[in-house]
C-alpha atoms as a PDB file:
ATOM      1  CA  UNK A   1       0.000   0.000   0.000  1.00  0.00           C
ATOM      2  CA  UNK A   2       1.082   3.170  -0.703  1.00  0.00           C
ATOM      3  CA  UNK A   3       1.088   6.015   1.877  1.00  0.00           C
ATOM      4  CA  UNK A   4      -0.165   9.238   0.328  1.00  0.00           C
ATOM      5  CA  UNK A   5       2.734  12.004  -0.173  1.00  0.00           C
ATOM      6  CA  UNK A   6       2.468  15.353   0.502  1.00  0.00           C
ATOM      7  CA  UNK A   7       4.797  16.359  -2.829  1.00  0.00           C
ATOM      8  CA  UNK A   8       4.630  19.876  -1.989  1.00  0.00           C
ATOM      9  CA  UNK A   9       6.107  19.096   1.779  1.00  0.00           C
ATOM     10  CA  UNK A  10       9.114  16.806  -0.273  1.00  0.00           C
ATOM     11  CA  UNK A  11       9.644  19.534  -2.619  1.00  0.00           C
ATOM     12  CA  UNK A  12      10.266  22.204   0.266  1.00  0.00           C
ATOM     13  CA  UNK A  13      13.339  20.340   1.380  1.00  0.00           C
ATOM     14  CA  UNK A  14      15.372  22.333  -1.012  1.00  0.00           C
ATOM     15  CA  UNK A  15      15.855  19.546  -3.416  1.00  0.00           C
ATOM     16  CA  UNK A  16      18.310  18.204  -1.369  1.00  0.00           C
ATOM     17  CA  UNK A  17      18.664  14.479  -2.746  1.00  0.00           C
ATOM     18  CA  UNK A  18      16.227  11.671  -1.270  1.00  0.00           C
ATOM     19  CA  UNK A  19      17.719   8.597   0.350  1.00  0.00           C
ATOM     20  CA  UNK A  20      15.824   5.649  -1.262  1.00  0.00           C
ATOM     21  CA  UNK A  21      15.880   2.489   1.149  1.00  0.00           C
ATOM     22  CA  UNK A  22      14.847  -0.572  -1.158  1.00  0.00           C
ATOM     23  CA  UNK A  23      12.975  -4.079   0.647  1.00  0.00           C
ATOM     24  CA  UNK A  24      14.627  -3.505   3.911  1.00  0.00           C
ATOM     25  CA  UNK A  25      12.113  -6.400   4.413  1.00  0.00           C
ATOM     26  CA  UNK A  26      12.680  -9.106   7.331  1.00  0.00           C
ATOM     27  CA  UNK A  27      13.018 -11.782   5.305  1.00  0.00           C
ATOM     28  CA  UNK A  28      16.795 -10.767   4.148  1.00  0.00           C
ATOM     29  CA  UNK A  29      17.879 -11.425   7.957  1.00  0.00           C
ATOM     30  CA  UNK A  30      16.381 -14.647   8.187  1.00  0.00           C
ATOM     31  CA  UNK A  31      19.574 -17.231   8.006  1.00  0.00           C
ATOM     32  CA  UNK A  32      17.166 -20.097   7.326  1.00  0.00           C
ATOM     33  CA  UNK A  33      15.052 -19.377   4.407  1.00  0.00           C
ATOM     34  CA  UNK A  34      15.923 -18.680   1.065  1.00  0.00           C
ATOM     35  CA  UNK A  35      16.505 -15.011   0.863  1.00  0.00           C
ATOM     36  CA  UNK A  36      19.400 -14.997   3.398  1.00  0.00           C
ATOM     37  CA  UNK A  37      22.651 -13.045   2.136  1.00  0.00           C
ATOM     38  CA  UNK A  38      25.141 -12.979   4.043  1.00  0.00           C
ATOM     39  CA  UNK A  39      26.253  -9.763   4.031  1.00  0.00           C
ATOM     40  CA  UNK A  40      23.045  -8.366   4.541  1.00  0.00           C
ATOM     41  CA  UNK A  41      24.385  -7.494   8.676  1.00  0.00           C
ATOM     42  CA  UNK A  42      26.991  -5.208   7.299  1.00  0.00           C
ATOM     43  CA  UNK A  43      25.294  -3.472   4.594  1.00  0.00           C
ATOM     44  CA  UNK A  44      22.513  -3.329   6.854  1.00  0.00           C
ATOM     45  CA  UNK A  45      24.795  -1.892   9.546  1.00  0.00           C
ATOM     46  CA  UNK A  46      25.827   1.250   6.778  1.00  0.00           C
ATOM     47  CA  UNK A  47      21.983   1.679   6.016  1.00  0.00           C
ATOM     48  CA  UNK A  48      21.341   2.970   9.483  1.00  0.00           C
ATOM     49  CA  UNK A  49      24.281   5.436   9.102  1.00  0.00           C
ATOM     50  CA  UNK A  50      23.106   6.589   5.808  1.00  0.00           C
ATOM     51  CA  UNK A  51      19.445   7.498   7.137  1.00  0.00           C
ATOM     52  CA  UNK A  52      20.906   8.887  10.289  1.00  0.00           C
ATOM     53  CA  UNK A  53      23.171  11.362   8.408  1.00  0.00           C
ATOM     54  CA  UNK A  54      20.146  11.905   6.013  1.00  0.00           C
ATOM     55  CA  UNK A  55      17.954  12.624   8.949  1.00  0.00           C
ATOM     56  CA  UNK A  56      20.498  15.291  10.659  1.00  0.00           C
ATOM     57  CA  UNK A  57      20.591  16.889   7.114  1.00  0.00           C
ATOM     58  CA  UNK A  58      17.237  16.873   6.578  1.00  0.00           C
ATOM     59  CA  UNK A  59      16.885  15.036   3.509  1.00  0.00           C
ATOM     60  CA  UNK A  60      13.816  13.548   1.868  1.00  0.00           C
ATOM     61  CA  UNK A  61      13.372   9.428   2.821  1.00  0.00           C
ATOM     62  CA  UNK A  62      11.700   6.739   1.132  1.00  0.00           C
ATOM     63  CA  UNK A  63      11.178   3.503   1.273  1.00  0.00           C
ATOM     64  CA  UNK A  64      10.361   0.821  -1.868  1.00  0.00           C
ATOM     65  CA  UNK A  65       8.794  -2.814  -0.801  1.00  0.00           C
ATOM     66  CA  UNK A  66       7.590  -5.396  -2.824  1.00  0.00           C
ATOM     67  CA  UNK A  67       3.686  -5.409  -2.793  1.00  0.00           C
ATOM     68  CA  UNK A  68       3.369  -8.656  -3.895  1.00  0.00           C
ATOM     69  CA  UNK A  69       3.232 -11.517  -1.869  1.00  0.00           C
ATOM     70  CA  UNK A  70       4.983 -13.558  -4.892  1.00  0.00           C
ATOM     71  CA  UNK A  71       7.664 -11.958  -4.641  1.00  0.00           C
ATOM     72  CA  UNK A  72       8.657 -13.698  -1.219  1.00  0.00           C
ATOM     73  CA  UNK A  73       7.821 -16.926  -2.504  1.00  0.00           C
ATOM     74  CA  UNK A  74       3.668 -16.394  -1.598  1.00  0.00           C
ATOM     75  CA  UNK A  75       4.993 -15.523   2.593  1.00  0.00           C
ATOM     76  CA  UNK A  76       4.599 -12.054   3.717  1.00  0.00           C
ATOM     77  CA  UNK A  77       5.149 -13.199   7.574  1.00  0.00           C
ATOM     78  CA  UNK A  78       8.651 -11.675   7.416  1.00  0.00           C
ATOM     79  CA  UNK A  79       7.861  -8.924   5.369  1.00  0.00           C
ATOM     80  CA  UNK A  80       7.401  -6.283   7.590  1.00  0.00           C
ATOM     81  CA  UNK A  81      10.395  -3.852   7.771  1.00  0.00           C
ATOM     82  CA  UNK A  82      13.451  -4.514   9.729  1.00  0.00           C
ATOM     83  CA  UNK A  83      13.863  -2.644  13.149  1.00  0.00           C
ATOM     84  CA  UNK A  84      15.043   0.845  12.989  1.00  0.00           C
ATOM     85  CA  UNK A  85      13.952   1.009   9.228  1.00  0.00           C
ATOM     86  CA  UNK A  86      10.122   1.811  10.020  1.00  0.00           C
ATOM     87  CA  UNK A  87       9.042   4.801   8.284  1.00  0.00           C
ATOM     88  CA  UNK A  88       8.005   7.519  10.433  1.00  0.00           C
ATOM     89  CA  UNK A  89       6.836  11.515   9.897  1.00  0.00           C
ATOM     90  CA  UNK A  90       7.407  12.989   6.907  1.00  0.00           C
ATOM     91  CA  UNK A  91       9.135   9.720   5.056  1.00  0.00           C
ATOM     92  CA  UNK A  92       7.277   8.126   2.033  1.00  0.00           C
ATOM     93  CA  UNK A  93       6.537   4.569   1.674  1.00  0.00           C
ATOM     94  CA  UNK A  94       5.964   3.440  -2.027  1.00  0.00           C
ATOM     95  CA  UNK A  95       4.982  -0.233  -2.952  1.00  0.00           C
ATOM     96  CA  UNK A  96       5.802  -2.185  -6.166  1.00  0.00           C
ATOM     97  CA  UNK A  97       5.352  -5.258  -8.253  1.00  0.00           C
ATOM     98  CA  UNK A  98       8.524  -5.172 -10.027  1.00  0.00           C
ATOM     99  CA  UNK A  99      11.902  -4.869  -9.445  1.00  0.00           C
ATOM    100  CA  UNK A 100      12.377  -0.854 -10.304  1.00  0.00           C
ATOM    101  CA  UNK A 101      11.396   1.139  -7.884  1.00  0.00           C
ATOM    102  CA  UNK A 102      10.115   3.359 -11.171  1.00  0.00           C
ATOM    103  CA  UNK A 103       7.849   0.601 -11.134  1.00  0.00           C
ATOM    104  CA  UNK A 104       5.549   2.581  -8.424  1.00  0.00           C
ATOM    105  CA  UNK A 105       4.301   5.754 -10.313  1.00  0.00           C
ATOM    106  CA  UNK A 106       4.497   7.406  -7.245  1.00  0.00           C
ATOM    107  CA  UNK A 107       8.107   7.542  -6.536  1.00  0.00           C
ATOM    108  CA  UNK A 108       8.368   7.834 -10.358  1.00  0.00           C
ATOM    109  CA  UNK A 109       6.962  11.540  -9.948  1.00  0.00           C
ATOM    110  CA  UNK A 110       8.217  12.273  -6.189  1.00  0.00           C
ATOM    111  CA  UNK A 111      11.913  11.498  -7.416  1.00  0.00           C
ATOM    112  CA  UNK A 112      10.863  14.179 -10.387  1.00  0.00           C
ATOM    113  CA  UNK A 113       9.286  16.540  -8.938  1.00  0.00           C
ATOM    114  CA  UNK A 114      12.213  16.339  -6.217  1.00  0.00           C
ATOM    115  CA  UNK A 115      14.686  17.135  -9.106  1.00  0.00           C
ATOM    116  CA  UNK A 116      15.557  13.594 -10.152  1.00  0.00           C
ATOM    117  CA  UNK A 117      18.129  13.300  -7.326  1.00  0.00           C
ATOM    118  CA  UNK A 118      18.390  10.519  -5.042  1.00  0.00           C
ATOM    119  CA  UNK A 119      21.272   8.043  -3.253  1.00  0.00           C
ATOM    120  CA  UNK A 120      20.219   4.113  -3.004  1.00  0.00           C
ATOM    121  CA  UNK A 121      20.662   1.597  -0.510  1.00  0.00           C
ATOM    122  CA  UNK A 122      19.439  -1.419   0.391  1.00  0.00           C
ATOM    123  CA  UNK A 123      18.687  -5.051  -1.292  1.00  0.00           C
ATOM    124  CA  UNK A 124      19.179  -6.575  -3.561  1.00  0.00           C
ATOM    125  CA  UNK A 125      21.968  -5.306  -5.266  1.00  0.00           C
ATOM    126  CA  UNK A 126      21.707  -8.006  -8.953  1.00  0.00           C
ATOM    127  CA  UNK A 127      17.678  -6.790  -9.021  1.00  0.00           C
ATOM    128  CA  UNK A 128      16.082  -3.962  -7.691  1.00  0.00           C
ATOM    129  CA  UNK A 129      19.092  -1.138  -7.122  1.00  0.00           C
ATOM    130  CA  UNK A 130      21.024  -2.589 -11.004  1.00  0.00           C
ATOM    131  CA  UNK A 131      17.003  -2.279 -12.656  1.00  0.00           C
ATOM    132  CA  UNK A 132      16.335   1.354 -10.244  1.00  0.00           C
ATOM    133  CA  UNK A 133      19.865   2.677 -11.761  1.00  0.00           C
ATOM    134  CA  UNK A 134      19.404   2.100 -15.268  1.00  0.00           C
ATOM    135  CA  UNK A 135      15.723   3.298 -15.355  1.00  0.00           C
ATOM    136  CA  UNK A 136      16.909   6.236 -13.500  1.00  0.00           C
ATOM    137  CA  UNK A 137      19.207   6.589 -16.637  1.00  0.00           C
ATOM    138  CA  UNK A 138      16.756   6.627 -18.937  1.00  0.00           C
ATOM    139  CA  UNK A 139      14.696   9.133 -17.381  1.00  0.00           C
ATOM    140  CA  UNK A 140      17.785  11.777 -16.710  1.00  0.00           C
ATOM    141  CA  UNK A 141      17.622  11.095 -12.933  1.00  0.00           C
ATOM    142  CA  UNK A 142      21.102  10.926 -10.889  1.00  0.00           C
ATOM    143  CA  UNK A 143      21.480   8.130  -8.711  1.00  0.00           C
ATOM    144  CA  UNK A 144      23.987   7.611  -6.322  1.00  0.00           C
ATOM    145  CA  UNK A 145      24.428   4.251  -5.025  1.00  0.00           C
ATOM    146  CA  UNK A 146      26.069   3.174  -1.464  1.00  0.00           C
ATOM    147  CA  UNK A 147      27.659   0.069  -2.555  1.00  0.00           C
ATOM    148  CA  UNK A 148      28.406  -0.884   0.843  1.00  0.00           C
ATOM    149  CA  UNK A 149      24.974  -0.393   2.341  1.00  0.00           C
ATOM    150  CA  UNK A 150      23.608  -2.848  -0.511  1.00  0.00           C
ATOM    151  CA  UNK A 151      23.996  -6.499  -1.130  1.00  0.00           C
ATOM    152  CA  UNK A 152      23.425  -8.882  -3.787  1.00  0.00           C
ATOM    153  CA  UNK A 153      22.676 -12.965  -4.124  1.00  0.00           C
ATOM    154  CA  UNK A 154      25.229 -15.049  -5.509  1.00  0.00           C
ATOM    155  CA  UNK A 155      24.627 -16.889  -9.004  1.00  0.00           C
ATOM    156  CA  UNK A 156      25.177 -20.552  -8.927  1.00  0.00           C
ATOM    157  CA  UNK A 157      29.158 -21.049  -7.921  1.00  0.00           C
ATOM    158  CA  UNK A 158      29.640 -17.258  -7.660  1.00  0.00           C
ATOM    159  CA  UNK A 159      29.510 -15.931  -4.766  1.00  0.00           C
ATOM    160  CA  UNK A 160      27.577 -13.084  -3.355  1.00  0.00           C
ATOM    161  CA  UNK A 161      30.485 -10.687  -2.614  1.00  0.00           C
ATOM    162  CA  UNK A 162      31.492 -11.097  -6.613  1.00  0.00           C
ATOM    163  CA  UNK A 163      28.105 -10.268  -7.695  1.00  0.00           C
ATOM    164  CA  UNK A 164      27.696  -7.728  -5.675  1.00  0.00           C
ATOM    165  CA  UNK A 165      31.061  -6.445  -6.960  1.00  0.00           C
ATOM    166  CA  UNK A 166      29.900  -7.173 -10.816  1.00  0.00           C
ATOM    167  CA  UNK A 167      26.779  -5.223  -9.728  1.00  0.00           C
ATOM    168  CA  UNK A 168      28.018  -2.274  -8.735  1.00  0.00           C
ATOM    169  CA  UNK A 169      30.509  -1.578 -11.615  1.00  0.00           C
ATOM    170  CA  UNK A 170      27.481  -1.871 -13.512  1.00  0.00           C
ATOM    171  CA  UNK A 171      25.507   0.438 -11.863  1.00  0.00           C
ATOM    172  CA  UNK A 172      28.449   3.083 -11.982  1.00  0.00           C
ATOM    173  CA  UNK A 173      28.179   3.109 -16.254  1.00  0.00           C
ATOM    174  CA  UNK A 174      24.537   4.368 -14.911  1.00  0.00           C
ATOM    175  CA  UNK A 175      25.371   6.518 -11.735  1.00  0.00           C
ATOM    176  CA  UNK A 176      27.588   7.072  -9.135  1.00  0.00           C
ATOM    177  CA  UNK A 177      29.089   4.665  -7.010  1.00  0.00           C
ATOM    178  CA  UNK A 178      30.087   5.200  -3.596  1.00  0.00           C
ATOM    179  CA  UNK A 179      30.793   4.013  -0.022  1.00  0.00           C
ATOM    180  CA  UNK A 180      28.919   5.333   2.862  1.00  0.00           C
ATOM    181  CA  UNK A 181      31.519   7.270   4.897  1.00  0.00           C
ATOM    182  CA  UNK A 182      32.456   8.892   1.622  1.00  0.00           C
ATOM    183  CA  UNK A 183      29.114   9.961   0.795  1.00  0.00           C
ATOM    184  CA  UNK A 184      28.333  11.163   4.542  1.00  0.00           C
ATOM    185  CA  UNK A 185      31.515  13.440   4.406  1.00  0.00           C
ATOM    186  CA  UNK A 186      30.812  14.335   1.007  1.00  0.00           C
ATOM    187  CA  UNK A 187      27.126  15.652   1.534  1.00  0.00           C
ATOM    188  CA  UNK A 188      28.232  16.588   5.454  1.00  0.00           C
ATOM    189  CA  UNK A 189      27.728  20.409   6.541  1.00  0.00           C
ATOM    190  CA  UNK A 190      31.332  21.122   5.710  1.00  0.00           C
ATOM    191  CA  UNK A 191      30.878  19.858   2.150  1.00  0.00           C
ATOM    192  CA  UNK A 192      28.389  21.450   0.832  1.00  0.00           C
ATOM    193  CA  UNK A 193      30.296  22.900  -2.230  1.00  0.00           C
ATOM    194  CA  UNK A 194      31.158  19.356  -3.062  1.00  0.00           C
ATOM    195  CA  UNK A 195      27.281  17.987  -2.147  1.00  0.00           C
ATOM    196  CA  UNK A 196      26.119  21.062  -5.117  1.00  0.00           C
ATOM    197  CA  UNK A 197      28.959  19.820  -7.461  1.00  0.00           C
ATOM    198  CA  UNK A 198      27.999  16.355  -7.017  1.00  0.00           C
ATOM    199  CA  UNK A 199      24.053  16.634  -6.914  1.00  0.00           C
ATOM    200  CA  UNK A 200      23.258  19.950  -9.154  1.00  0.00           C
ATOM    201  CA  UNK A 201      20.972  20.850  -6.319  1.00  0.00           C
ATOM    202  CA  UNK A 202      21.162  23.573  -3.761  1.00  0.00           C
ATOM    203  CA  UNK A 203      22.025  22.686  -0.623  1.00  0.00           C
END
């Protein structure tokens, strides 16, 4: 379900960037069932310092789930979002049925109308973020993605950690690529020359 956004409330945030937190869903912690990765603890652990620095800067959040119960395999009992990721206030919560996030015409027009600006985090790195970045492409948006607050599912005898790797040189022929500490000091209260160079926004 889709919570109804107040566009002109996102817009007012100077067009700083949005942080975009994709299927922070339960289900990637669960060790036993079959959309465990394994780095999902560390990536995880970067996600919460990414939304706390976008917090203390005020920036625009949103979160992207998968509406459809299919998409866990028919369970939705471990669906619910992971502690410390529940959206709260202002934040914008935007379902989907396919693996862009562009997929939800809603954060299709709040990433537009909030200058087509946004950093990415979250899971999984081979699906959602790799089909986000290139649509984001196509449609003239900037997307930065936080490699290390992302993770991706290994292929047969590849392992996660080289997809993941695969996946984000991918994603940087789309975007940027970056890892969290670099963004947070680049977009920090001290950078802000850098965070306009880097976003085309005004900060």
């Amino acid at each position: 379900m889709n919570k109804v956004v107040d566009l002109n409330a996102f817009t007012r945030a100077a067009r700083l960037p949005t942080l975009v937190l994709v299927d922070l869903q339960q289900d990637y912690l669960a060790p036993s069932r079959a959309l465990d990765i394994p780095e999902a603890p560390d990536a995880l652990a970067n996600c919460r310092l990414a939304l706390a620095h976008a917090r203390a800067m005020d920036m625009p959040v949103a979160y992207t789930h998968w509406a459809d119960a299919s998409s866990f395999g028919g369970r939705r009992r471990n669906a619910g979002p992971i502690e410390g990721f529940e959206p709260h206030g202002p934040d914008s919560v935007f379902g989907r049925k396919q693996p862009s996030c562009y997929a939800s015409p809603h954060f299709a027009e709040v990433i537009a109308n909030n200058g087509g600006n946004f950093i990415m985090a979250g899971f999984a790195g081979e699906a959602a973020c790799l089909a986000t970045a290139i649509e984001a492409f196509h449609r003239g948006h900037r997307v930065t993605y936080l490699a290390d607050a992302s993770a991706s599912y290994g292929f047969a005898d590849m392992p996660s950690v080289t997809v993941h790797d695969v996946v984000c040189r991918l994603i940087g022929q789309w975007g940027t690529v970056m890892n969290t500490q670099s963004w947070i000091r680049m977009t920090s209260r001290t950078g802000q020359c850098k965070t306009r160079q880097l976003f085309g926004g005004r900060t």
